[in-house]
N, C-alpha and C. Protein backbone atom coordinates (compact mmCIF):
# COMPACT_ATOMS: atom_id res chain seq x y z
N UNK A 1 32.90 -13.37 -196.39
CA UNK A 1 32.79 -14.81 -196.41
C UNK A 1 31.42 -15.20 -196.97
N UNK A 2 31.39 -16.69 -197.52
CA UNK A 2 29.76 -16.69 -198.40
C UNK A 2 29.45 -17.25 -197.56
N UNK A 3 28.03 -17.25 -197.42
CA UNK A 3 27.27 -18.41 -196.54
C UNK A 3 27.33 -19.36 -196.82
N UNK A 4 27.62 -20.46 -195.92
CA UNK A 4 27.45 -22.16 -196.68
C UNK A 4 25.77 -22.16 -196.40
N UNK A 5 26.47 -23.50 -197.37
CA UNK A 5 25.21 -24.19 -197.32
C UNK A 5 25.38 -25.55 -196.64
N UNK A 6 24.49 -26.04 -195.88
CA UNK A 6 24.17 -27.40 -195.86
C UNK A 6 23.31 -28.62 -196.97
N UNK A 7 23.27 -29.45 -196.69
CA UNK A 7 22.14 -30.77 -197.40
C UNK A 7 21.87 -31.32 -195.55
N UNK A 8 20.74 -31.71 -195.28
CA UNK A 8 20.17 -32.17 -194.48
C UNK A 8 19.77 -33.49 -194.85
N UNK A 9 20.16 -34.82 -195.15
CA UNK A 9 19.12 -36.11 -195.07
C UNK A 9 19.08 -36.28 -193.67
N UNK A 10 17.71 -36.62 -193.71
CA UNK A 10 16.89 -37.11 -192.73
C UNK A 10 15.66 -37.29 -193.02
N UNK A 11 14.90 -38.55 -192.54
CA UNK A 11 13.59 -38.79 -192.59
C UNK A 11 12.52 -37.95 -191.64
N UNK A 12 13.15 -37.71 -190.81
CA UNK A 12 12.05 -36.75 -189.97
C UNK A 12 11.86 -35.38 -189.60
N UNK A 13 10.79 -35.25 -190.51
CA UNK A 13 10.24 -33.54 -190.26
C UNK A 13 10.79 -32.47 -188.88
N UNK A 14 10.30 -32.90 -188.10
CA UNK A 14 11.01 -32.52 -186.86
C UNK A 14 12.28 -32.08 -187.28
N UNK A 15 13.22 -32.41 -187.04
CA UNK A 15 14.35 -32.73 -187.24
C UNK A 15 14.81 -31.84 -188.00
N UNK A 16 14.49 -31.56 -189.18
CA UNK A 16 14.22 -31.38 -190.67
C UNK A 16 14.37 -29.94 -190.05
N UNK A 17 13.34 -29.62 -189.34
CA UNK A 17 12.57 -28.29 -188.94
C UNK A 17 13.62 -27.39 -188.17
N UNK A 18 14.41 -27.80 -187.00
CA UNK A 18 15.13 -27.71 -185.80
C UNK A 18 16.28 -27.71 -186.94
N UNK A 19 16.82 -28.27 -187.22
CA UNK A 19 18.40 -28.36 -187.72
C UNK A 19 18.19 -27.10 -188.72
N UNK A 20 16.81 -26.49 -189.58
CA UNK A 20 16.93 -25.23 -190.40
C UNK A 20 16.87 -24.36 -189.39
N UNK A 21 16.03 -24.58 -188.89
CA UNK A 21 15.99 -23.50 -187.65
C UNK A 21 17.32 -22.67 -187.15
N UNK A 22 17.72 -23.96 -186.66
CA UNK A 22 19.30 -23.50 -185.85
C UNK A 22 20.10 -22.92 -186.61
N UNK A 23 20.45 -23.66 -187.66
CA UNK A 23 21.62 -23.02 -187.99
C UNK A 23 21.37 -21.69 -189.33
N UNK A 24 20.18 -21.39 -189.34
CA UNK A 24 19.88 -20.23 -189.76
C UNK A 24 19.98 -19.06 -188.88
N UNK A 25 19.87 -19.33 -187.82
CA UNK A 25 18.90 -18.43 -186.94
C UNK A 25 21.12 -18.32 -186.09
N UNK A 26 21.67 -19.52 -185.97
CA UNK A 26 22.76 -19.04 -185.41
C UNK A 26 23.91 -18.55 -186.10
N UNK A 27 24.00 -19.01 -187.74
CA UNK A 27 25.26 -18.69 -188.42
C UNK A 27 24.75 -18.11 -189.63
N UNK A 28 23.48 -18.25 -189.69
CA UNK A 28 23.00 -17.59 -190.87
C UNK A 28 23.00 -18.89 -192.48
N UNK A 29 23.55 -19.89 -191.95
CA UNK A 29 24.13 -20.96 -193.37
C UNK A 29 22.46 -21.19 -194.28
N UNK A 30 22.24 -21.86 -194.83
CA UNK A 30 21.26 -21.99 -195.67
C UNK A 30 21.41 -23.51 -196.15
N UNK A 31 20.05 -24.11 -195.96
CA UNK A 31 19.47 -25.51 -195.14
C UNK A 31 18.49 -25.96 -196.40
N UNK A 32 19.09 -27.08 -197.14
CA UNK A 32 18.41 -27.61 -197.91
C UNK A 32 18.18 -29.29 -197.31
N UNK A 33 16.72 -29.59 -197.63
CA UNK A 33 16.53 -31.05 -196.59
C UNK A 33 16.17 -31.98 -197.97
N UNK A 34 16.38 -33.26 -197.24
CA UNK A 34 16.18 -34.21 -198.44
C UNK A 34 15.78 -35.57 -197.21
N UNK A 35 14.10 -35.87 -197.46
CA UNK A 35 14.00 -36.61 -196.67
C UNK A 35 14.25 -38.76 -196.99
N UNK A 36 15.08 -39.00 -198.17
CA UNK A 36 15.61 -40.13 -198.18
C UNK A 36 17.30 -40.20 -198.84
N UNK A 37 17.57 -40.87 -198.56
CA UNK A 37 19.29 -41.12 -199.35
C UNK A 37 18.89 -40.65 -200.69
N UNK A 38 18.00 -41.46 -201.57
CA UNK A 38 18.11 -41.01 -203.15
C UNK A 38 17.77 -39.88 -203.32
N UNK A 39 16.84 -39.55 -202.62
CA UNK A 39 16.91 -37.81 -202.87
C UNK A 39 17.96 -36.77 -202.01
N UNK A 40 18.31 -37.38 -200.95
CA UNK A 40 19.17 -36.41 -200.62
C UNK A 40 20.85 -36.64 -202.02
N UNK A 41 20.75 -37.90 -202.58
CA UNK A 41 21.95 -38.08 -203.23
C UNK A 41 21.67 -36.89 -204.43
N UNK A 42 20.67 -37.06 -205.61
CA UNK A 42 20.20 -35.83 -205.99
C UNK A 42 20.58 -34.22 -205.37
N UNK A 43 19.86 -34.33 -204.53
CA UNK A 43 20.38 -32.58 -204.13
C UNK A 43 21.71 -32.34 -203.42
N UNK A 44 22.39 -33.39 -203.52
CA UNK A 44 23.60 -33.25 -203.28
C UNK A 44 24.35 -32.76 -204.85
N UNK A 45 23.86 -33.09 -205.02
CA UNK A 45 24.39 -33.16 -207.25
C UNK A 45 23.81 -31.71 -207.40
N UNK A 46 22.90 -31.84 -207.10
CA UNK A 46 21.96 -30.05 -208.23
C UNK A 46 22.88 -29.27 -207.25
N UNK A 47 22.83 -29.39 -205.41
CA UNK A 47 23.53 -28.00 -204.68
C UNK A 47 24.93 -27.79 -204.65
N UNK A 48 25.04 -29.33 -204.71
CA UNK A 48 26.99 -28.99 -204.22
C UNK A 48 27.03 -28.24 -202.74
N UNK A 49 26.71 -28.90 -201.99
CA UNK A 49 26.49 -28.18 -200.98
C UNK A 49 27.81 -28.12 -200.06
N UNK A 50 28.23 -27.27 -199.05
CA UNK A 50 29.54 -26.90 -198.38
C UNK A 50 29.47 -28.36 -197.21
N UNK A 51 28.43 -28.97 -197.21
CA UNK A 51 28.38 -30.18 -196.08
C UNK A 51 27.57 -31.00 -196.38
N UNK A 52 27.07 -32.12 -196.10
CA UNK A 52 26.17 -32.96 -195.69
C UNK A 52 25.97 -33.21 -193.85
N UNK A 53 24.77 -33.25 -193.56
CA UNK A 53 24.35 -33.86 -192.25
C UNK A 53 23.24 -34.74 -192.80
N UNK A 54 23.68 -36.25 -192.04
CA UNK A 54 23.03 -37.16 -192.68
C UNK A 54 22.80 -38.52 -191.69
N UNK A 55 21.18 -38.37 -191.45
CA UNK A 55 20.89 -39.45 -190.72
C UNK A 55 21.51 -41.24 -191.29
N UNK A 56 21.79 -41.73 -189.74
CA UNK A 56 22.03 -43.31 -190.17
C UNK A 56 20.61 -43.73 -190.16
N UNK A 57 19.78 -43.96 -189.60
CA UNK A 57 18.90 -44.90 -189.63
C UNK A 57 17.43 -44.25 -190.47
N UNK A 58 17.48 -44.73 -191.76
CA UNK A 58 16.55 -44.05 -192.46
C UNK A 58 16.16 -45.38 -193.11
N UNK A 59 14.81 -45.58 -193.86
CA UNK A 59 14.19 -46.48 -194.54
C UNK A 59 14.54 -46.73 -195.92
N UNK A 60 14.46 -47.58 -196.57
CA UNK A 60 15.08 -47.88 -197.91
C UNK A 60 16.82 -47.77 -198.29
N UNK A 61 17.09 -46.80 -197.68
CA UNK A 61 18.57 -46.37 -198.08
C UNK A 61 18.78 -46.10 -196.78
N UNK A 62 19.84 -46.46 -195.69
CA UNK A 62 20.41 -46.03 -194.66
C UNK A 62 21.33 -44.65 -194.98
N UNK A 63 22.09 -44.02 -193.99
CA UNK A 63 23.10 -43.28 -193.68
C UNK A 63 24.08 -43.94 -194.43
N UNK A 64 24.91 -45.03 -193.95
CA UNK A 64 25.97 -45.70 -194.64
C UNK A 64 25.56 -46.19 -196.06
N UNK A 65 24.97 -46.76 -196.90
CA UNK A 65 24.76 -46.83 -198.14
C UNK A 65 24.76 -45.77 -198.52
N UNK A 66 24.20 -44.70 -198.34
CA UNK A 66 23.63 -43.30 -198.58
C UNK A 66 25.17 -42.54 -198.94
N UNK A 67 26.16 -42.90 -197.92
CA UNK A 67 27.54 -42.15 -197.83
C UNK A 67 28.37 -42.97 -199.05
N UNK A 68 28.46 -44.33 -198.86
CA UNK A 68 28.32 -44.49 -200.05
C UNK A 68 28.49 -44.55 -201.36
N UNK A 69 27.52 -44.23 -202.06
CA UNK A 69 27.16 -43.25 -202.91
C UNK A 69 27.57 -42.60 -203.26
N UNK A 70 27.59 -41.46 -202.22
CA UNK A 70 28.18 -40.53 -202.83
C UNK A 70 29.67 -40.06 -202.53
N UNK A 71 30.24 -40.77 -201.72
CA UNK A 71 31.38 -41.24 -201.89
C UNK A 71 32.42 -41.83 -203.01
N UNK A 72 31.22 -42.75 -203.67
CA UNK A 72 31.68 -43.22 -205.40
C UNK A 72 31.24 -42.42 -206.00
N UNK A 73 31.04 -41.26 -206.40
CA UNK A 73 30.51 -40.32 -207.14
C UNK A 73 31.43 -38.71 -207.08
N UNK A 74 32.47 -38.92 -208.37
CA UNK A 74 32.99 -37.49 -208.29
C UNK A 74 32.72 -36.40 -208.60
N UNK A 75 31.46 -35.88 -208.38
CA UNK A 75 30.76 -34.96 -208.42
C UNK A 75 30.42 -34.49 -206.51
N UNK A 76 30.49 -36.16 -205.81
CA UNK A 76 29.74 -35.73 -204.78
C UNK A 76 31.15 -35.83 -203.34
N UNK A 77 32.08 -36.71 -204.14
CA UNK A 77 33.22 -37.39 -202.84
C UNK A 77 33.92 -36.92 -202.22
N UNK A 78 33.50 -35.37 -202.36
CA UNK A 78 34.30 -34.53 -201.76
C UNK A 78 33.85 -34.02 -200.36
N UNK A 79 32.71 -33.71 -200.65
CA UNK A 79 31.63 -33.14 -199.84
C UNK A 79 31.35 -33.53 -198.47
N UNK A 80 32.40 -33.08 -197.52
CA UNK A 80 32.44 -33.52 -196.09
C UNK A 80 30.96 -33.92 -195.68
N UNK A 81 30.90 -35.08 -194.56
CA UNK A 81 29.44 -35.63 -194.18
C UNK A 81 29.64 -35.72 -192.75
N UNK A 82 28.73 -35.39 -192.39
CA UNK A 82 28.14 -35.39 -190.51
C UNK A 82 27.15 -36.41 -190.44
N UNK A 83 27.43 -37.32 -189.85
CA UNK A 83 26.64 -38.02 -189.23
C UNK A 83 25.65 -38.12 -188.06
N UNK A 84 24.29 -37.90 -188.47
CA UNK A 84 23.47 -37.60 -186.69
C UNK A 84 23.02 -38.81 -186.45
N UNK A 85 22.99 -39.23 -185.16
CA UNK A 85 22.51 -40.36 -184.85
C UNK A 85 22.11 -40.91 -183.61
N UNK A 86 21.35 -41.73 -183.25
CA UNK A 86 20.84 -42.46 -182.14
C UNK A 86 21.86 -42.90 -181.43
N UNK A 87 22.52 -43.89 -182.27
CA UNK A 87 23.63 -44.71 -181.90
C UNK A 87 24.88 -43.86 -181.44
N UNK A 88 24.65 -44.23 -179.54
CA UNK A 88 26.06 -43.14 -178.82
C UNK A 88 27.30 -44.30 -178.95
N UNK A 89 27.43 -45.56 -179.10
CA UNK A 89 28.31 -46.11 -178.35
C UNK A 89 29.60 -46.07 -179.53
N UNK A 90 30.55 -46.18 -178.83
CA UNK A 90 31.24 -45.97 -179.52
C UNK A 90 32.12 -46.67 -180.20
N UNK A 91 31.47 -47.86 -180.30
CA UNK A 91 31.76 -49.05 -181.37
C UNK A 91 30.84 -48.65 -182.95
N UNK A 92 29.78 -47.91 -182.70
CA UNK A 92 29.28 -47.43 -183.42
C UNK A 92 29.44 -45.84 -184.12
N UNK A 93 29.79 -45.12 -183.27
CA UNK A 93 30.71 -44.21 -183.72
C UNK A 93 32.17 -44.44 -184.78
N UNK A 94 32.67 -45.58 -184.11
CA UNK A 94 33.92 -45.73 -184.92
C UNK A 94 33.96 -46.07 -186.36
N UNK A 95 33.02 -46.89 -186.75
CA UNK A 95 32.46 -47.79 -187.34
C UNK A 95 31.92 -46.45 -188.66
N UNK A 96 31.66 -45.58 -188.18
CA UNK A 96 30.77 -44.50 -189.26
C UNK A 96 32.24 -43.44 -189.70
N UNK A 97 32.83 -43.22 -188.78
CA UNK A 97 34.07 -42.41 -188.90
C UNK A 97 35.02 -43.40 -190.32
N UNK A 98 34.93 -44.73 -189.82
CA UNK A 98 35.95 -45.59 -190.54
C UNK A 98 35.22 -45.84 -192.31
N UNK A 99 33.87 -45.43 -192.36
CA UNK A 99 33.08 -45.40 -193.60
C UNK A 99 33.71 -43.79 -194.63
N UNK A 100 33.94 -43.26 -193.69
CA UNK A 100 34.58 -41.82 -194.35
C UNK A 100 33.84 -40.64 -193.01
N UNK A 101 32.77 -40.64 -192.53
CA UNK A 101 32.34 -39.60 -191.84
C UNK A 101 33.13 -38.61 -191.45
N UNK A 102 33.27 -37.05 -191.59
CA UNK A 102 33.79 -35.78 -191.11
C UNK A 102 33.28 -35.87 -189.46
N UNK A 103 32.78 -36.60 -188.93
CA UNK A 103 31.90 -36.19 -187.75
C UNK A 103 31.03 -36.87 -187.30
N UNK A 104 30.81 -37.10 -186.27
CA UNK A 104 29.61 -37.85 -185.83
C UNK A 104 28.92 -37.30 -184.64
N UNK A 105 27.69 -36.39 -184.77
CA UNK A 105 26.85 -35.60 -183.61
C UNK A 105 25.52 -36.46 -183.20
N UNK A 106 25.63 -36.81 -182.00
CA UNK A 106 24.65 -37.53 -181.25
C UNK A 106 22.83 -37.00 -181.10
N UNK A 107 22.13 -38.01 -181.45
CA UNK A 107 20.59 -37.29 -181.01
C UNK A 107 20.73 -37.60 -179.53
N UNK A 108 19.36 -36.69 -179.02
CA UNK A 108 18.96 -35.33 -179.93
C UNK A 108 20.41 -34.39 -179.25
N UNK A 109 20.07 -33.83 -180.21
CA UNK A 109 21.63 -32.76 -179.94
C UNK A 109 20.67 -31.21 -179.59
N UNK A 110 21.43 -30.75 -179.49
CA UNK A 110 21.06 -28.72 -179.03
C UNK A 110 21.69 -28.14 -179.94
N UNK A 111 19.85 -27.67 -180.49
CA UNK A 111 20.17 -26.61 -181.44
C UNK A 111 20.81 -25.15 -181.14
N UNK A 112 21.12 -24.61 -179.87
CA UNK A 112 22.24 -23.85 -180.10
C UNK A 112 23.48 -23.49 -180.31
N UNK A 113 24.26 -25.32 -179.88
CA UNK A 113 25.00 -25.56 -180.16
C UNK A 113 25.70 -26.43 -181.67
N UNK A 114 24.45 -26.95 -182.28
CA UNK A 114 24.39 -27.61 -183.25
C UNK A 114 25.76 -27.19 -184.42
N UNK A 115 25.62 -25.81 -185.15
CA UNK A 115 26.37 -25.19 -185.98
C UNK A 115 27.45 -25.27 -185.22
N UNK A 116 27.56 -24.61 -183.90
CA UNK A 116 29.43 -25.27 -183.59
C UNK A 116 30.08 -26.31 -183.58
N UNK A 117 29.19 -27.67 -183.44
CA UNK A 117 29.80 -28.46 -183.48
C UNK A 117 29.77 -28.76 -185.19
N UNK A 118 29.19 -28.37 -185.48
CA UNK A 118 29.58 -28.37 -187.42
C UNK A 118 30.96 -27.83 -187.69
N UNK A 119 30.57 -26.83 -187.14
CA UNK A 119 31.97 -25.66 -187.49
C UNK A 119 33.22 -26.22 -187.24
N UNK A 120 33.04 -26.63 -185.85
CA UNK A 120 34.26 -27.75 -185.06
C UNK A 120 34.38 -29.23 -185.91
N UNK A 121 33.96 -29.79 -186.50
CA UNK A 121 34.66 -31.09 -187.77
C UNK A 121 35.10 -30.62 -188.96
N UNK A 122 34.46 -29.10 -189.44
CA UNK A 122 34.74 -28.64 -190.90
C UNK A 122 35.93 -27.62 -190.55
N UNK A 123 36.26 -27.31 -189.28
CA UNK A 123 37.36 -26.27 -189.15
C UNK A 123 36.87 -25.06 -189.93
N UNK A 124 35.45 -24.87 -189.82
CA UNK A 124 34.82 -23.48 -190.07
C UNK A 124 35.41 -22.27 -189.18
């Protein structure tokens, strides 16, 4: 089997850090970060990556614009997206699912469990 890959948007380092961490260290996948929508939309294009995990609340470009994007883009509309986020309730959950989201994983989440619950929306 090949290793996937991820795309990581998110604005925060932290974050950034912990989500390579994990799912290197638990499935072995390989963790490319992009800390705004336009650049994560970019390295979504150069990687083609096996996923997106992609913060909602980011500066200039949100999560939802961000999806989007690359949603209108057939290079990119394929490319299942995880949503991480602040927002538990689940008017807000629904709301990201109904945008297209594969998933929606709550902050802060556990990085040992992180990659399963990936695995568990992509039917990895």
């Amino acid at each position: 089997m090949t290793r996937k890959q991820i795309l990581l948007i998110d604005d925060q380092p932290d974050i950034q850090t912990v989500v390579r961490l994990s799912l290197k260290v638990v499935r072995g996948w390989q963790v490319f970060t992009a800390s705004s929508g336009k650049e994560g939309i970019q390295q979504a294009k150069t990687h083609q990556p096996d996923a997106i995990l992609l913060d909602v609340m980011m500066p200039e470009m949100d999560g939802p614009a961000t999806l989007a994007v690359l949603k209108a883009d057939p290079v990119t509309q394929s490319i299942p997206i995880i949503f991480l986020t602040a927002k538990a309730r689940a008017i807000d959950r629904k709301k990201l699912y109904e945008l297209g989201a594969q998933g929606v994983i709550n902050k802060p989440f556990s990085p040992t469990t992180l990659a399963s619950q990936i695995a568990g929306f992509l039917s990895w």
